[in-house]
C-alpha atoms as a PDB file:
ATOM      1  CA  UNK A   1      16.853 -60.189 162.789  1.00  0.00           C
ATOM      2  CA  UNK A   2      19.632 -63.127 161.909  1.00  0.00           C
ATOM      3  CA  UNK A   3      16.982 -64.406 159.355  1.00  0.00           C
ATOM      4  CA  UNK A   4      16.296 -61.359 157.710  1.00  0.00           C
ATOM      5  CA  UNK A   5      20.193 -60.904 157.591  1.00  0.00           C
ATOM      6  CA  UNK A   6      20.429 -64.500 155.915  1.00  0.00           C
ATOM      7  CA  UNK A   7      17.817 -63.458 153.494  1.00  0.00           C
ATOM      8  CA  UNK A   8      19.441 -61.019 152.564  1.00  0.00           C
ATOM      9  CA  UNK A   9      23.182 -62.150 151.668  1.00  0.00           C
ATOM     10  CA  UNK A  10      21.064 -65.218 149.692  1.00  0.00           C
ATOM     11  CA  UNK A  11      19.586 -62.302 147.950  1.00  0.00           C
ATOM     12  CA  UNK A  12      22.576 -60.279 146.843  1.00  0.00           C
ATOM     13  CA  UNK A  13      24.548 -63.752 146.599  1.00  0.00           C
ATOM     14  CA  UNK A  14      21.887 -64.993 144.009  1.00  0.00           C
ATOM     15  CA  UNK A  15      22.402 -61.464 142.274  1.00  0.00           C
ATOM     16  CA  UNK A  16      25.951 -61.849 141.640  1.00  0.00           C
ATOM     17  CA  UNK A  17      26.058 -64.927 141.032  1.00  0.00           C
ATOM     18  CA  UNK A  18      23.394 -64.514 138.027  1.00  0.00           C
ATOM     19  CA  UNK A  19      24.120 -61.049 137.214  1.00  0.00           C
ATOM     20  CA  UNK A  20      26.958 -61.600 134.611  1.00  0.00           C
ATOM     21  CA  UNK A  21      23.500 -63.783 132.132  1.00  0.00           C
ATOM     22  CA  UNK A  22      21.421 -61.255 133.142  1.00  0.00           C
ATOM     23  CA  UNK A  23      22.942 -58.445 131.610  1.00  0.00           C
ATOM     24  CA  UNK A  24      24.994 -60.314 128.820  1.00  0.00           C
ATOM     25  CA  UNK A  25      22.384 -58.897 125.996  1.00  0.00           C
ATOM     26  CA  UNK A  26      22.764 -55.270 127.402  1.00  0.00           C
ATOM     27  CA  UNK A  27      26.632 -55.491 127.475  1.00  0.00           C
ATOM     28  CA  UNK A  28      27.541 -53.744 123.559  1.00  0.00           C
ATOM     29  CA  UNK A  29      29.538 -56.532 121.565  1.00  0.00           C
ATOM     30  CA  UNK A  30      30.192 -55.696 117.911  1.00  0.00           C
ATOM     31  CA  UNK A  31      29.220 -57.771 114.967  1.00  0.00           C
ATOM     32  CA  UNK A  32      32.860 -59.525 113.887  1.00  0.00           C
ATOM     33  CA  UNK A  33      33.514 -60.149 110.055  1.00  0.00           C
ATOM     34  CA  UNK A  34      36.442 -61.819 108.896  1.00  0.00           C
ATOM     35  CA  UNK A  35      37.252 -62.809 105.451  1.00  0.00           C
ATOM     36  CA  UNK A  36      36.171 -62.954 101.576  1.00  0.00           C
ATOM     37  CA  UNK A  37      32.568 -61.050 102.177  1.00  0.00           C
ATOM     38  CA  UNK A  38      30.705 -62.470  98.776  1.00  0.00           C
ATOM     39  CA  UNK A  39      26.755 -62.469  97.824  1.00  0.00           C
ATOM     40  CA  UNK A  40      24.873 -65.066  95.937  1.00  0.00           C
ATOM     41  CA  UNK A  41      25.471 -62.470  93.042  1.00  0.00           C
ATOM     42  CA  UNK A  42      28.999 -62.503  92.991  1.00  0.00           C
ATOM     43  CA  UNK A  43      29.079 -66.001  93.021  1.00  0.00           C
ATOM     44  CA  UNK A  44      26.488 -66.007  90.433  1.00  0.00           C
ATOM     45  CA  UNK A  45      29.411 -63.924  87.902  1.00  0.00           C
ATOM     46  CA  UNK A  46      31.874 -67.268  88.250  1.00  0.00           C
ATOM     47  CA  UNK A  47      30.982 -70.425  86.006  1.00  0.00           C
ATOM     48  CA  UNK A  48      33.572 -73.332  84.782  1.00  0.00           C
ATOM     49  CA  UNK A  49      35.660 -72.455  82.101  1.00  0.00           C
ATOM     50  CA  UNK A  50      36.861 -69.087  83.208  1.00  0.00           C
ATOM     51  CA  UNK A  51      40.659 -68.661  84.127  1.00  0.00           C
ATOM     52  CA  UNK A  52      42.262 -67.787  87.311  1.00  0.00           C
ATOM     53  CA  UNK A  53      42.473 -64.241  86.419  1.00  0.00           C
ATOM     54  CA  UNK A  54      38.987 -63.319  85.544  1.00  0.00           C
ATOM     55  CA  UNK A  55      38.171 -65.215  88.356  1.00  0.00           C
ATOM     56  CA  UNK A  56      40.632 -62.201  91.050  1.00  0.00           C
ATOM     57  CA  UNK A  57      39.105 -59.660  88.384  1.00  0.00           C
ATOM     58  CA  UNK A  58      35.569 -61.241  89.510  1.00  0.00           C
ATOM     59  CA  UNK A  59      35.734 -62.075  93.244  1.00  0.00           C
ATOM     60  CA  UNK A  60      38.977 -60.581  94.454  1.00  0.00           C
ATOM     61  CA  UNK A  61      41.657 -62.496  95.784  1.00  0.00           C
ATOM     62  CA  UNK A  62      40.744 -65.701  97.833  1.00  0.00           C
ATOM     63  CA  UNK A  63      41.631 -66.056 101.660  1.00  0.00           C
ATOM     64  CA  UNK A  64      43.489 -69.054 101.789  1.00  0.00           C
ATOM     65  CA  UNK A  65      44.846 -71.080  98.261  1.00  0.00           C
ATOM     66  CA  UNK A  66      46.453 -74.693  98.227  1.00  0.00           C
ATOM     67  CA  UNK A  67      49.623 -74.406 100.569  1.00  0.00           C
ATOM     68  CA  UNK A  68      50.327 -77.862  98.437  1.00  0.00           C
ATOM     69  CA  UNK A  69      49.604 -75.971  94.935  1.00  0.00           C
ATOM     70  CA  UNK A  70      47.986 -73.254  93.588  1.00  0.00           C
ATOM     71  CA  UNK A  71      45.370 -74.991  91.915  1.00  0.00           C
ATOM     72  CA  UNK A  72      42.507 -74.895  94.622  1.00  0.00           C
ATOM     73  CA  UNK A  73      40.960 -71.753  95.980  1.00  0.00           C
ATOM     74  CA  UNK A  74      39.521 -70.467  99.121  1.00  0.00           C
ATOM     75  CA  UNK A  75      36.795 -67.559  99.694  1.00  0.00           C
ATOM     76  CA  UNK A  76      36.116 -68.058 103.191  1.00  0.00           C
ATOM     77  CA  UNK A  77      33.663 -65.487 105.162  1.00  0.00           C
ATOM     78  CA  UNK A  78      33.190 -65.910 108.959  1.00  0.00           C
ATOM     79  CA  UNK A  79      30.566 -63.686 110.892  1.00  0.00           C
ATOM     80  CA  UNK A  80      30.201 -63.542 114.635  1.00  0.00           C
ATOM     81  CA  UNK A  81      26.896 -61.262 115.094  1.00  0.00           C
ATOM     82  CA  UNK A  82      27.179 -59.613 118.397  1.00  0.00           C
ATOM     83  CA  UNK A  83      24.373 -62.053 120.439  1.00  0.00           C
ATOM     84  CA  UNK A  84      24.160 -64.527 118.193  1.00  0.00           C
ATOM     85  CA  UNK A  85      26.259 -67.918 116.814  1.00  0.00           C
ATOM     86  CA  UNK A  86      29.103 -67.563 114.241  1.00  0.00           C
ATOM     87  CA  UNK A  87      28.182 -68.696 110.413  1.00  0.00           C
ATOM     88  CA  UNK A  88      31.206 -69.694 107.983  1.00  0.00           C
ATOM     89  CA  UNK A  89      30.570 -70.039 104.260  1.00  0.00           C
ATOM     90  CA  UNK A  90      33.120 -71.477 102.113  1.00  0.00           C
ATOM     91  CA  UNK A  91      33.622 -71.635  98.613  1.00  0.00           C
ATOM     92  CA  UNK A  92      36.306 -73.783  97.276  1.00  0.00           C
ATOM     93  CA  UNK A  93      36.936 -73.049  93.598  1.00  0.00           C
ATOM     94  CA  UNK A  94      39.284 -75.815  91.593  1.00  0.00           C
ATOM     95  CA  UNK A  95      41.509 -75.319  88.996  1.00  0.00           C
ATOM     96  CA  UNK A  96      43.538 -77.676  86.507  1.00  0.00           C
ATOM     97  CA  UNK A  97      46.677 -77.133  85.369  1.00  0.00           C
ATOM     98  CA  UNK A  98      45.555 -75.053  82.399  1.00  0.00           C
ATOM     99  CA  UNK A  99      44.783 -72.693  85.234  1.00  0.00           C
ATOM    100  CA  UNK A 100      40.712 -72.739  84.017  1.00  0.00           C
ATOM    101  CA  UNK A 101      37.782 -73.472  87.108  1.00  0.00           C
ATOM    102  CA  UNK A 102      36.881 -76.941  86.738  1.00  0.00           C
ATOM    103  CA  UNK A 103      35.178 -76.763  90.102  1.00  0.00           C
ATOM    104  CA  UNK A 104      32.519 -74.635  92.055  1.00  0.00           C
ATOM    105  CA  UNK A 105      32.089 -76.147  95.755  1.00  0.00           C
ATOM    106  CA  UNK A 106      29.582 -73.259  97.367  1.00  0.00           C
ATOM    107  CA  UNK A 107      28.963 -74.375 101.613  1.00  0.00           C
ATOM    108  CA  UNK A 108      26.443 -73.833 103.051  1.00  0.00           C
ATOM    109  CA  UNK A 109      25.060 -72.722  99.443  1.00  0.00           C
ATOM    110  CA  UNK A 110      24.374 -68.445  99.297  1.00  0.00           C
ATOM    111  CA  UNK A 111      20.678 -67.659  98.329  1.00  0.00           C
ATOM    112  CA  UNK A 112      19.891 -64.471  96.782  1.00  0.00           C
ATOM    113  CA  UNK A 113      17.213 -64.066  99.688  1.00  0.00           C
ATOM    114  CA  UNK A 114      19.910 -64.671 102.333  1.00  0.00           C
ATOM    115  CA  UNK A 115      22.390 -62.194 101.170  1.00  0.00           C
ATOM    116  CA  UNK A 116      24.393 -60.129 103.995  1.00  0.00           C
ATOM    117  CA  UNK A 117      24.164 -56.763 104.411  1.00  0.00           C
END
């Protein structure tokens, strides 16, 4: 009788113990977008030479700009899908003092084929 009784508190020790993994998946987390959402086509509108305003008219306003000047540009976009790891992208946009893009940095790079929805 004891070893039946030992068997099983290992039992229902093992299940707590591993329960929380077990049901992680089944446990409802929502997806968790922050920031500048852009596609490979919006980034596709922006080219050097344009100025800082058709550059909000294009994209919008950027998340973060310079704190040091207002000559660089952040679009960041951060997503945090419910079961899976977090992806940034960044694109860094540089201006000179004419206020006209000198400078497309696009990371990781957006393909049309990888486009959100």
């Amino acid at each position: 009788m004891r070893c039946k009784t030992l068997t099983a508190a290992a039992v229902v020790m093992l299940m707590f113990t591993t329960g929380c993994s077990v049901f992680e998946r089944v446990v409802y987390r929502p997806d968790i977008n922050q920031g500048n959402y852009l596609t490979a086509t919006d980034v596709a509108k922006i080219h050097a030479g344009m100025t800082k305003q058709q550059v909000a008219y294009t994209l919008g306003t950027s998340m973060i700009k310079d704190p040091f000047g207002s000559n660089i540009w952040y679009y960041i976009f951060r997503r945090e899908p419910s079961h899976e790891s977090v992806t940034q992208q960044t694109l860094t946009l540089t201006f000179n003092s004419s206020d006209i893009l000198t400078h497309i940095d696009n990371k990781p790079m957006l393909e049309s084929s990888s486009a959100h929805q």
